[in-house]
C-alpha atoms as a PDB file:
ATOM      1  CA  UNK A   1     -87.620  44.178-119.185  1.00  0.00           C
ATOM      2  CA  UNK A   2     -86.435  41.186-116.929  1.00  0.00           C
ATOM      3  CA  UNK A   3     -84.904  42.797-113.576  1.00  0.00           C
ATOM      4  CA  UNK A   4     -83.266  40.670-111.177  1.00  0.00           C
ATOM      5  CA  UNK A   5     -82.161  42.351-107.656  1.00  0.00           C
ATOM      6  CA  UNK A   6     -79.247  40.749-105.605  1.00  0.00           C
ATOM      7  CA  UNK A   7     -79.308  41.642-102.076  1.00  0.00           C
ATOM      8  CA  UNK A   8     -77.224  40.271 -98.448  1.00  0.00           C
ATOM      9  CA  UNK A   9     -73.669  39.736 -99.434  1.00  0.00           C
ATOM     10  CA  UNK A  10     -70.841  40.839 -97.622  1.00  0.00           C
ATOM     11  CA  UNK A  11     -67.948  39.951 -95.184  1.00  0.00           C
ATOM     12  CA  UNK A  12     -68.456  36.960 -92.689  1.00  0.00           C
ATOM     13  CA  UNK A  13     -65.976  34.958 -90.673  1.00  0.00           C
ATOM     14  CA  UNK A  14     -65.268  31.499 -91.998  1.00  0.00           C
ATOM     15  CA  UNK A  15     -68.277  29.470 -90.603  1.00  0.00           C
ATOM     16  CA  UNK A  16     -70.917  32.125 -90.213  1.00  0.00           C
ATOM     17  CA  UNK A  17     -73.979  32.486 -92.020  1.00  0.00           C
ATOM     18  CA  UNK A  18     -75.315  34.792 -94.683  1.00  0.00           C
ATOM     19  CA  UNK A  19     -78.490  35.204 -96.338  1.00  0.00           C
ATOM     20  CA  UNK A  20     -78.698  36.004-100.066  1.00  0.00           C
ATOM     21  CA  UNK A  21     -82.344  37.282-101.700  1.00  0.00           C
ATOM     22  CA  UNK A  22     -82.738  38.078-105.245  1.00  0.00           C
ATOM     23  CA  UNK A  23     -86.404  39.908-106.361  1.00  0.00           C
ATOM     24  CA  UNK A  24     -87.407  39.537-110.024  1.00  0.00           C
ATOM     25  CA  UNK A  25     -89.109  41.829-112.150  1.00  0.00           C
ATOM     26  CA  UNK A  26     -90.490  42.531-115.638  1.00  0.00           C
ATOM     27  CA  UNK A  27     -92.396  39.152-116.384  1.00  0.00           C
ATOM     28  CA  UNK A  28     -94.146  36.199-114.850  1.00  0.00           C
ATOM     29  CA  UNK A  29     -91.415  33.058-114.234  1.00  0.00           C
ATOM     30  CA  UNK A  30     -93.547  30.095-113.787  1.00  0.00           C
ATOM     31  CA  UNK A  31     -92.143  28.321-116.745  1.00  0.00           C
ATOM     32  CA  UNK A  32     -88.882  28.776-115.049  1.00  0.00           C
ATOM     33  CA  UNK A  33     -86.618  27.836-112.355  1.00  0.00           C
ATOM     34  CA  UNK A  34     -84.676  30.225-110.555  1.00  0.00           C
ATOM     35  CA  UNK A  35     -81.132  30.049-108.845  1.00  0.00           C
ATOM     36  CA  UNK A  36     -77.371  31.367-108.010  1.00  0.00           C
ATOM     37  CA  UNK A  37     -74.558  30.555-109.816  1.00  0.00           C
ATOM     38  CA  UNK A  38     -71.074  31.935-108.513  1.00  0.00           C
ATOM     39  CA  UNK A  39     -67.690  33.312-109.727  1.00  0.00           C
ATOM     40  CA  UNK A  40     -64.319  33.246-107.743  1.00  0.00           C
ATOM     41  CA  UNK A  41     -61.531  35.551-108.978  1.00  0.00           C
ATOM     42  CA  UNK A  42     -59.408  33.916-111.800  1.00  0.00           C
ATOM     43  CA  UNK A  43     -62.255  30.778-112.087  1.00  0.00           C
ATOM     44  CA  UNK A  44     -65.344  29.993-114.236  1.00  0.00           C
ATOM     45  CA  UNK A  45     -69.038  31.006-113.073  1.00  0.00           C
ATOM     46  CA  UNK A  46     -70.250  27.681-111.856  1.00  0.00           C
ATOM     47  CA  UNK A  47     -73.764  26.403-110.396  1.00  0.00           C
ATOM     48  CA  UNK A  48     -74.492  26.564-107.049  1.00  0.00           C
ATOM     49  CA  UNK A  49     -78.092  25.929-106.707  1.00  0.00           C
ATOM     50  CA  UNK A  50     -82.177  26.165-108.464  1.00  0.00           C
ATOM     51  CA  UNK A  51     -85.024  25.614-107.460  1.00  0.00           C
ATOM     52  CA  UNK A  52     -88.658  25.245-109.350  1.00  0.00           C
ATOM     53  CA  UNK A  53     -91.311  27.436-109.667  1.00  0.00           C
ATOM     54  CA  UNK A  54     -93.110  25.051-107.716  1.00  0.00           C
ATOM     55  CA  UNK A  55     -90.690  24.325-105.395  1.00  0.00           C
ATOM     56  CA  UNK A  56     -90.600  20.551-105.474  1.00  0.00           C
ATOM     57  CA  UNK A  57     -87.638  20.233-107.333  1.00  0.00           C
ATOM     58  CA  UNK A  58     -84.352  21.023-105.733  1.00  0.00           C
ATOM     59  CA  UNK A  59     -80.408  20.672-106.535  1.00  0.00           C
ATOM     60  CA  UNK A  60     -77.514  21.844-105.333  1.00  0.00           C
ATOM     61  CA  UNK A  61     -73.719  21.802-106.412  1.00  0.00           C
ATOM     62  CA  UNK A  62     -71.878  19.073-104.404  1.00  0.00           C
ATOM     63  CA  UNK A  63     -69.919  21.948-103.090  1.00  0.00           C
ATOM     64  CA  UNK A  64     -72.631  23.202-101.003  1.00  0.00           C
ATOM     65  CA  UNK A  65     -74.857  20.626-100.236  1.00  0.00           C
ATOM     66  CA  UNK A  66     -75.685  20.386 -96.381  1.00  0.00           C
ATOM     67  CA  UNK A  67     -74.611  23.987 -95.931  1.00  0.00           C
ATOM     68  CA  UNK A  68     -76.568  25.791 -98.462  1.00  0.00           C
ATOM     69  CA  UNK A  69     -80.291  26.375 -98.403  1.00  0.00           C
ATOM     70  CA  UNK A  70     -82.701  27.463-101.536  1.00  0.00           C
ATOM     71  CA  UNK A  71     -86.072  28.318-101.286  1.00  0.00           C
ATOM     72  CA  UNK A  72     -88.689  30.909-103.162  1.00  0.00           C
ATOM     73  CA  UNK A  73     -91.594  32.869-102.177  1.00  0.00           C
ATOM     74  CA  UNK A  74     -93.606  32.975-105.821  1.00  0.00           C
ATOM     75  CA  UNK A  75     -96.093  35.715-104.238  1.00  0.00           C
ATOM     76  CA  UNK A  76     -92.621  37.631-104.100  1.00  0.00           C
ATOM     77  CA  UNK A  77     -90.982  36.739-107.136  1.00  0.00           C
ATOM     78  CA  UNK A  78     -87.829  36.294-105.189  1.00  0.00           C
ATOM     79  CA  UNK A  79     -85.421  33.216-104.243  1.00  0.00           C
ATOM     80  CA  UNK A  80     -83.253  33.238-101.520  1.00  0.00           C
ATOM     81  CA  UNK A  81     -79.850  31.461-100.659  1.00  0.00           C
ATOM     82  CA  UNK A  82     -79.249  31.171 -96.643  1.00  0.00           C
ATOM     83  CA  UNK A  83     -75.885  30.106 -96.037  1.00  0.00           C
ATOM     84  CA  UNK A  84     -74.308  28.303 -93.471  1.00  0.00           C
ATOM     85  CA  UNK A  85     -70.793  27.430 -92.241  1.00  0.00           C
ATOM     86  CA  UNK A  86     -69.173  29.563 -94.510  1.00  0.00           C
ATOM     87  CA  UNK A  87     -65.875  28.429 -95.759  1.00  0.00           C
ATOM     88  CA  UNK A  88     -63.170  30.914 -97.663  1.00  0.00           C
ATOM     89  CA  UNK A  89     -63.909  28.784-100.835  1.00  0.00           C
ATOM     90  CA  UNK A  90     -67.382  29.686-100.630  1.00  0.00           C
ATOM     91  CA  UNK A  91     -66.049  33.948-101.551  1.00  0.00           C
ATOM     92  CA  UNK A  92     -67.147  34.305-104.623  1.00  0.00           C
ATOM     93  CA  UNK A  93     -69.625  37.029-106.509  1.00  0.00           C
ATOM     94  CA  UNK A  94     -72.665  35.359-106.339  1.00  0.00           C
ATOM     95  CA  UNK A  95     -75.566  35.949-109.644  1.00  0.00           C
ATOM     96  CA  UNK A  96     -79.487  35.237-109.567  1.00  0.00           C
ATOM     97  CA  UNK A  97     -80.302  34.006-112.306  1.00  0.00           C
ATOM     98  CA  UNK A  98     -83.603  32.629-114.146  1.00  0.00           C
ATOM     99  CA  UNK A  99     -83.034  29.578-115.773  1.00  0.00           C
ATOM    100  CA  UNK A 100     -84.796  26.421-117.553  1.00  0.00           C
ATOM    101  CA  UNK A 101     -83.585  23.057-115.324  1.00  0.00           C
ATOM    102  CA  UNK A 102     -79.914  21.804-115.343  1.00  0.00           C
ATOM    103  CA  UNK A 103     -76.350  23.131-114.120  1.00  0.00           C
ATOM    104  CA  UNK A 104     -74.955  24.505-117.164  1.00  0.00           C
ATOM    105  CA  UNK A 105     -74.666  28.088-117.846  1.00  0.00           C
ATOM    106  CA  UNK A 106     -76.458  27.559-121.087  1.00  0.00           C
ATOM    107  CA  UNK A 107     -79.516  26.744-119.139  1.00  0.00           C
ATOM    108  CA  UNK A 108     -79.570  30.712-118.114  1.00  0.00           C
ATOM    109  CA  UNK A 109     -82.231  32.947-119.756  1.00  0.00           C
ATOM    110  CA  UNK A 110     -81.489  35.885-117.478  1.00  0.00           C
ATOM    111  CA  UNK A 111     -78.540  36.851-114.908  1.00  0.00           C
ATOM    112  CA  UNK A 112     -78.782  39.238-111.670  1.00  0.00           C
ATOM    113  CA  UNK A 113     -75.891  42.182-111.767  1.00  0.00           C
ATOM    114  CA  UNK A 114     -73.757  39.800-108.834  1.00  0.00           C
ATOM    115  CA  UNK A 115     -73.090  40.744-105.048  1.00  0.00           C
ATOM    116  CA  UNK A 116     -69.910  39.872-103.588  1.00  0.00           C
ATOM    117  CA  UNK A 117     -69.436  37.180-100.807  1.00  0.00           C
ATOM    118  CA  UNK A 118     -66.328  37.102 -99.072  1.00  0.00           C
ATOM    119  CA  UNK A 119     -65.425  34.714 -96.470  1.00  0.00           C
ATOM    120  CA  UNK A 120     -62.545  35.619 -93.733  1.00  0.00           C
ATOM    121  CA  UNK A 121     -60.531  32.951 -92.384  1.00  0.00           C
END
């Protein structure tokens, strides 16, 4: 059984930093990329970032890009989102997911239970 682990949300001031971490369990994901994906109250869950197994392939959501960092350690099976310059539009609950390549939700084989981020302006 697939676990995913969410850890590092919580309250920040608008433009601190926060740093996300999400350990998988239950299966070997080299065939997949992993990522987040978050949800504001009364909006859809949309992409935020992935990255490879291997690491070499990178994308983030418009949204985030310059702020937000991705990056994996495979001997860990976790991923881990540092963020940076927080903004109130970045409060959201925030998923790990698994996930084959591309920004649709579709793309999602398994999601992470969600920690909340919530930005203070």
């Amino acid at each position: 059984q697939v676990q995913l682990v969410e850890s590092g949300g919580g309250l920040v001031q608008a433009g601190g930093s926060l740093r996300l971490s999400c350990a998988a369990s239950g299966r070997t994901f080299s065939s997949y990329a992993m990522g987040w994906f978050r949800q504001a109250p009364g909006k859809e869950r949309d992409f935020v970032a992935q990255i490879t197994w291997s690491g070499t392939s990178i994308y983030y959501a418009e949204s985030v890009k310059g702020r937000f960092t991705i990056s994996r350690d495979n001997a860990k099976n976790t991923v881990y989102l540092q963020m940076n310059s927080l903004k109130p539009d970045d409060t959201a609950v925030y998923y790990c997911v698994v996930k084959l390549l591309g920004s649709s939700s579709a793309t999602v084989r398994y999601w992470g239970q969600g920690t909340q981020v919530t930005v203070s302006s």
